[in-house]
C-alpha atoms as a PDB file:
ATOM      1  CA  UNK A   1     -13.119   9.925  44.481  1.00  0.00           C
ATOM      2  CA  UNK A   2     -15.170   6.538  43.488  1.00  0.00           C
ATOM      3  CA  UNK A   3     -16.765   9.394  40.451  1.00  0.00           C
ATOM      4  CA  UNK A   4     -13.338  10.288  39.540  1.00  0.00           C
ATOM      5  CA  UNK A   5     -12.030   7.166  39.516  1.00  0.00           C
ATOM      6  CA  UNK A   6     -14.800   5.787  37.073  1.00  0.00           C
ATOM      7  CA  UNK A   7     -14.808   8.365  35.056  1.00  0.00           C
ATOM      8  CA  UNK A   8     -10.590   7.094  34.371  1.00  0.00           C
ATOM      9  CA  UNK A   9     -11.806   3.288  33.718  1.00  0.00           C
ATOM     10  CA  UNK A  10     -14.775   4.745  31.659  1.00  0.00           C
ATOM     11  CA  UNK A  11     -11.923   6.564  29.420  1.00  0.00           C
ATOM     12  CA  UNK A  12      -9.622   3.615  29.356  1.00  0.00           C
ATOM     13  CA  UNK A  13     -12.368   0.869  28.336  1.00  0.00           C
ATOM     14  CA  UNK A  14     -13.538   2.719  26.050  1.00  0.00           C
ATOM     15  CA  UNK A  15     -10.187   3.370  24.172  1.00  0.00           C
ATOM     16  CA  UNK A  16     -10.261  -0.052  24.161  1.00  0.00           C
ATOM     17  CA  UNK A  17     -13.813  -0.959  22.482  1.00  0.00           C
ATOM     18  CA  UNK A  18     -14.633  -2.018  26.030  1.00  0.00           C
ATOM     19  CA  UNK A  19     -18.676  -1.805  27.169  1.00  0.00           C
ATOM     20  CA  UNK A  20     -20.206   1.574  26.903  1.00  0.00           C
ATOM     21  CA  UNK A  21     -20.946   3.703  30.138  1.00  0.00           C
ATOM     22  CA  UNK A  22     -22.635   6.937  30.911  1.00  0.00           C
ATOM     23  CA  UNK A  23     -19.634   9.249  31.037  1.00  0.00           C
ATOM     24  CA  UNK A  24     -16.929   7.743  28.464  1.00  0.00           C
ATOM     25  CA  UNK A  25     -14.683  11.213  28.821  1.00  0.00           C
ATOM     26  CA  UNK A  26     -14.447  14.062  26.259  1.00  0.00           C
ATOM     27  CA  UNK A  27     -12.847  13.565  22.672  1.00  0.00           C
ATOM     28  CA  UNK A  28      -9.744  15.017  24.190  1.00  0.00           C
ATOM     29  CA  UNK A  29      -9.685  12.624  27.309  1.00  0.00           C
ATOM     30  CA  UNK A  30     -10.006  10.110  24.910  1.00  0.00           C
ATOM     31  CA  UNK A  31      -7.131  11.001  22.878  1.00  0.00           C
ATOM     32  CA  UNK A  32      -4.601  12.333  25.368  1.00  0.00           C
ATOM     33  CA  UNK A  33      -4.676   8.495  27.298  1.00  0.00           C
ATOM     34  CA  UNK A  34      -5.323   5.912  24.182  1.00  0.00           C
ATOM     35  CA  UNK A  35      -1.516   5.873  22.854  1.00  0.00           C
ATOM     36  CA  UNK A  36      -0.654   4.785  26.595  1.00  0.00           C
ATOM     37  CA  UNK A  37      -3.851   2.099  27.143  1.00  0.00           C
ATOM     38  CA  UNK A  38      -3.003   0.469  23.584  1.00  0.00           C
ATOM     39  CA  UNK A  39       0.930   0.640  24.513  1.00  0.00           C
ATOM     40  CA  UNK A  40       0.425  -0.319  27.987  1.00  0.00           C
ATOM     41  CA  UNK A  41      -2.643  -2.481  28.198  1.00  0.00           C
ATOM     42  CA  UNK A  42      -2.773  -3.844  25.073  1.00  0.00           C
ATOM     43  CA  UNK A  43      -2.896  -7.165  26.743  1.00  0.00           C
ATOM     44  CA  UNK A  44      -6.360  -6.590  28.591  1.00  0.00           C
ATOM     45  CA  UNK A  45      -9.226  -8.486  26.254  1.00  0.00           C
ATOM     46  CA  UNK A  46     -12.205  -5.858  24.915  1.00  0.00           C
ATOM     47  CA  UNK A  47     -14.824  -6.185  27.674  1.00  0.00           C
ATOM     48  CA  UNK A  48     -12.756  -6.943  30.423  1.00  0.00           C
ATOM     49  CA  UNK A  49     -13.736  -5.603  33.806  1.00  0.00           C
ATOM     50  CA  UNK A  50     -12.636  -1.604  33.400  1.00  0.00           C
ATOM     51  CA  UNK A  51     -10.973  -2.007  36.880  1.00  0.00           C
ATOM     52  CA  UNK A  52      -8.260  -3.928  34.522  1.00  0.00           C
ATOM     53  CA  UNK A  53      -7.594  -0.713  32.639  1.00  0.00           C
ATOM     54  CA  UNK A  54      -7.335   1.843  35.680  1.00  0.00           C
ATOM     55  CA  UNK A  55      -4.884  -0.693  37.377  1.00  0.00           C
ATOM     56  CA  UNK A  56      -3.142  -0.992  34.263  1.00  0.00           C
ATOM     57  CA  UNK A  57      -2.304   2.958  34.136  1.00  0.00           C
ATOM     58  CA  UNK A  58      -1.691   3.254  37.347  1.00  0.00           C
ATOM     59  CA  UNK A  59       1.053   0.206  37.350  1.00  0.00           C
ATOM     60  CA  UNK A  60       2.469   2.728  34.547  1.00  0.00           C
ATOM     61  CA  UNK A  61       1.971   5.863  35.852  1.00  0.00           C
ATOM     62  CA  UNK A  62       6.289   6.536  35.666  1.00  0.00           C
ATOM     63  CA  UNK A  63       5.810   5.859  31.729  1.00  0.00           C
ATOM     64  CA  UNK A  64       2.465   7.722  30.435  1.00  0.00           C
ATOM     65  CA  UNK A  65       2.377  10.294  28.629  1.00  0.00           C
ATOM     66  CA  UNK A  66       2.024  13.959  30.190  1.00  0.00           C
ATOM     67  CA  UNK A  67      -1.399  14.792  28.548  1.00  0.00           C
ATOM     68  CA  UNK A  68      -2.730  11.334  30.022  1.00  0.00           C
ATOM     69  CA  UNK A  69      -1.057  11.861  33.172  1.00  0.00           C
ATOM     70  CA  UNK A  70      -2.824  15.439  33.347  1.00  0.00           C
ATOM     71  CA  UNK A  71      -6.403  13.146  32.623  1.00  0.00           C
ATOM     72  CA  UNK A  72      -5.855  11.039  35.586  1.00  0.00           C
ATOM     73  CA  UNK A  73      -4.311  13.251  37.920  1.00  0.00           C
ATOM     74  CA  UNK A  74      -7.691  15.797  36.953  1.00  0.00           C
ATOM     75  CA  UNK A  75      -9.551  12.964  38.059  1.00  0.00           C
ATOM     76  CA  UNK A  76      -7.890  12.422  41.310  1.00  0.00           C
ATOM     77  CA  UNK A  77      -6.389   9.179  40.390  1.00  0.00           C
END
């Protein structure tokens, strides 16, 4: 679960030019949640903690898309 759910802040900060990790989640990760982080979480500075971004999705979950949905809920978030 704590894999999974790093893996989902790894994909949101780094749709958001946030610091680099180890897994940063495929091209198409990438793609299916950035329209929802820079909608959503737009607000959360570059380089803030990536705990920021997860809890930003997840207070949206009712309003992402369905391919970024389908990334978190593959993760187990």
């Amino acid at each position: 679960m704590v894999k999974a759910i790093f893996s989902v802040v790894a994909i949101a900060a780094c749709l958001q030019g946030g610091p680099a990790f180890a897994y940063q989640g495929s091209a198409k990760e990438q793609a299916a949640c950035r329209p929802d982080v820079r909608r959503y979480c737009s607000s959360i500075k570059p380089g803030s903690d990536s705990g920021m971004y997860l809890s930003c999705l997840q207070a949206n979950r009712a309003k992402l898309s369905k391919p970024c949905l389908g990334v978190l809920t593959s993760h187990g978030v």
